[in-house]
Protein backbone atom coordinates (compact mmCIF):
# COMPACT_ATOMS: atom_id res chain seq x y z
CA UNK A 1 13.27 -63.52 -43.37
CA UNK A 2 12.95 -64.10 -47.25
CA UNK A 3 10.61 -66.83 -47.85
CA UNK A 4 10.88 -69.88 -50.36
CA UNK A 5 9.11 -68.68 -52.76
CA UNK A 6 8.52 -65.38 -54.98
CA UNK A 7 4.96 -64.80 -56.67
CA UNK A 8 5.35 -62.31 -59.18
CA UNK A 9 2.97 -60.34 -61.09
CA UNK A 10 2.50 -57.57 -63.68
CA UNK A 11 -0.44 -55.26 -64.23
CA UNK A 12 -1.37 -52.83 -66.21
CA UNK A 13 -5.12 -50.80 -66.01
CA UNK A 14 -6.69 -53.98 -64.22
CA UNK A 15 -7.10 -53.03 -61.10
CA UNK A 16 -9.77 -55.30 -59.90
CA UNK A 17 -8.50 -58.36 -61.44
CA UNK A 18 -5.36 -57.42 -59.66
CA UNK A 19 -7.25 -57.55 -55.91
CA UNK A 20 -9.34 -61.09 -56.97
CA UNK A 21 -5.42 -62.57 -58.00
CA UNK A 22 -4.57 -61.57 -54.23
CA UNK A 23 -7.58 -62.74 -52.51
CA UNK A 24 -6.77 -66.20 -53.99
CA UNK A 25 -2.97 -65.88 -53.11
CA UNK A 26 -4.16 -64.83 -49.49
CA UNK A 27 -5.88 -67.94 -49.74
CA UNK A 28 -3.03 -70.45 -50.49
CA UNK A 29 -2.64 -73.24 -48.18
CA UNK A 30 1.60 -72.75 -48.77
CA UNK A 31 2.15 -69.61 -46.86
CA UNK A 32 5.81 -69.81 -47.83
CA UNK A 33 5.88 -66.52 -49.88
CA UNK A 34 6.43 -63.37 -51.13
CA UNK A 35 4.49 -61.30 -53.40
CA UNK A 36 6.20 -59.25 -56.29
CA UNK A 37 4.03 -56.52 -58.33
CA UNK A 38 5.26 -54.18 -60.91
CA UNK A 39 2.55 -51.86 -62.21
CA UNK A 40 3.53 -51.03 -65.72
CA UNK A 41 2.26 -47.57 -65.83
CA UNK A 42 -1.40 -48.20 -65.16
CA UNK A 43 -3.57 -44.95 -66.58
CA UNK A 44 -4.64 -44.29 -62.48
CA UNK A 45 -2.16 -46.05 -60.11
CA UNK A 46 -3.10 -49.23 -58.16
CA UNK A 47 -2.89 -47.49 -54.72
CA UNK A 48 -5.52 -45.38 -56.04
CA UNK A 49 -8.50 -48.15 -55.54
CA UNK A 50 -9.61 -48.97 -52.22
CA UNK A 51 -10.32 -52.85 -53.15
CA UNK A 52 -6.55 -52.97 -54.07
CA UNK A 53 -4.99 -51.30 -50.88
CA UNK A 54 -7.28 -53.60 -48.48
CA UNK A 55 -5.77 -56.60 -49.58
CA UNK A 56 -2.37 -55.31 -49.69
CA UNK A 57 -3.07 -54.26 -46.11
CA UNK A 58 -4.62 -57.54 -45.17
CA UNK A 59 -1.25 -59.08 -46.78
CA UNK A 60 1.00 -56.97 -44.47
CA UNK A 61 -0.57 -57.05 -41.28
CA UNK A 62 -0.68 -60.88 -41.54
CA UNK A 63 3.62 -60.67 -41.74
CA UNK A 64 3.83 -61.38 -45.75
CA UNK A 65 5.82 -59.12 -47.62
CA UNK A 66 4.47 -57.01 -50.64
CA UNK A 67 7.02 -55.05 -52.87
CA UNK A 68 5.47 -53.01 -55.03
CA UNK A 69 7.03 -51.12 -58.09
CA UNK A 70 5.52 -48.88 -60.69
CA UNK A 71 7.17 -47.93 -64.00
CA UNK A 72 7.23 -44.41 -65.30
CA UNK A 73 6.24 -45.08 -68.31
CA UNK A 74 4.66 -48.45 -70.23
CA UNK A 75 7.26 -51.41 -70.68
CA UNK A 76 4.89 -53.82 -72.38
CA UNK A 77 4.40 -57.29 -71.38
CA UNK A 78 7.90 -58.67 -71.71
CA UNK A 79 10.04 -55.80 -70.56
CA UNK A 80 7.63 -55.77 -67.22
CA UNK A 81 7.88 -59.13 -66.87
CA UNK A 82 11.84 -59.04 -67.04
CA UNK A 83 11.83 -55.92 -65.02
CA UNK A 84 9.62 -57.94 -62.23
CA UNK A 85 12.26 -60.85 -61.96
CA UNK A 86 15.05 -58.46 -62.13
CA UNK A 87 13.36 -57.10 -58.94
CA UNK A 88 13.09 -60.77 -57.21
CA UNK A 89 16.42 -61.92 -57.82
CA UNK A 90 17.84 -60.04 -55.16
CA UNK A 91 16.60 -62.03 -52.76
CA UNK A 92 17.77 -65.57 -52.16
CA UNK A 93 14.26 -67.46 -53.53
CA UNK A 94 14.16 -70.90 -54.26
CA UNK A 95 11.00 -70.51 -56.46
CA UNK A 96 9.72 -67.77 -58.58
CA UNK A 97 6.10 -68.23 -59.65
CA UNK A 98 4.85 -65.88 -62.21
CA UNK A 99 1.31 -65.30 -62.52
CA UNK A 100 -1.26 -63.33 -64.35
CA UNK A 101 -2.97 -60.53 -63.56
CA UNK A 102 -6.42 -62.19 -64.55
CA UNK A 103 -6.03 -65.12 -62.97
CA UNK A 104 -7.95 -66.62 -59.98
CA UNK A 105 -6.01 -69.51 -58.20
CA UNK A 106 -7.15 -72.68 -56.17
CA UNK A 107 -6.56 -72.47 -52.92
CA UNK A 108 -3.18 -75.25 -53.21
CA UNK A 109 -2.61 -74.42 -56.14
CA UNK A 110 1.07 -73.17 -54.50
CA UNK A 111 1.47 -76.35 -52.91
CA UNK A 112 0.84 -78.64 -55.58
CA UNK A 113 3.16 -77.18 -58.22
CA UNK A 114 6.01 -76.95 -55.72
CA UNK A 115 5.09 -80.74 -55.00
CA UNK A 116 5.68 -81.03 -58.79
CA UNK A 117 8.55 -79.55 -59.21
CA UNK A 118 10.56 -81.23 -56.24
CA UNK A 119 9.32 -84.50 -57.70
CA UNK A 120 11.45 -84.01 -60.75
CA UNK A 121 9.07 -83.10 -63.39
């Protein structure tokens, strides 16, 4: 079942600022999505740290979907980002929610801008 809502993210050589973004998304009171990540060619690939692959496997085997995509070579920031919501739109989402690599998010922070954004702002 494709959820309501598509978090996407690009990364490139950050691989633990990569696992702290997903503890916080694991940690989202909306439960209502999907996480996108396109690794743009990091110097050692993501699956490669263990930090990374527990919380992708903490993700899955609590029934969220992770799709995971690494480039071949580097896009840069704007061609990865494209390339990420290329990826998305295949799937019926009513949201897509792009979000930094670096970032560490409250724990409605999902919630509250969906609550936003069906209030007409």
């Amino acid at each position: 079942m494709v959820k309501e809502t598509a978090v996407l993210i690009n990364v490139r050589d950050r691989p633990s600022e990569i696992a702290l973004l997903l503890s916080s998304l694991y940690n989202q009171t909306d439960k209502n999505f999907d996480v996108y990540i396109l690794d743009d060619c990091s110097g050692t690939p993501l699956q490669a740290y263990h930090f990374f692959n527990c919380m992708i496997n903490l993700f899955k085997c609590n029934g969220f979907k992770i799709y995971l995509n690494r480039t071949e070579f580097p896009h840069g920031v704007s061609k990865a980002r494209q390339k990420i919501v290329d990826i998305a739109l295949k799937q019926p989402y009513k949201y897509l929610c792009r979000v930094d690599d670096d970032v560490f998010l409250e724990p409605d922070f999902l919630e509250r801008l969906i609550k936003v954004i069906e209030s007409g702002y």
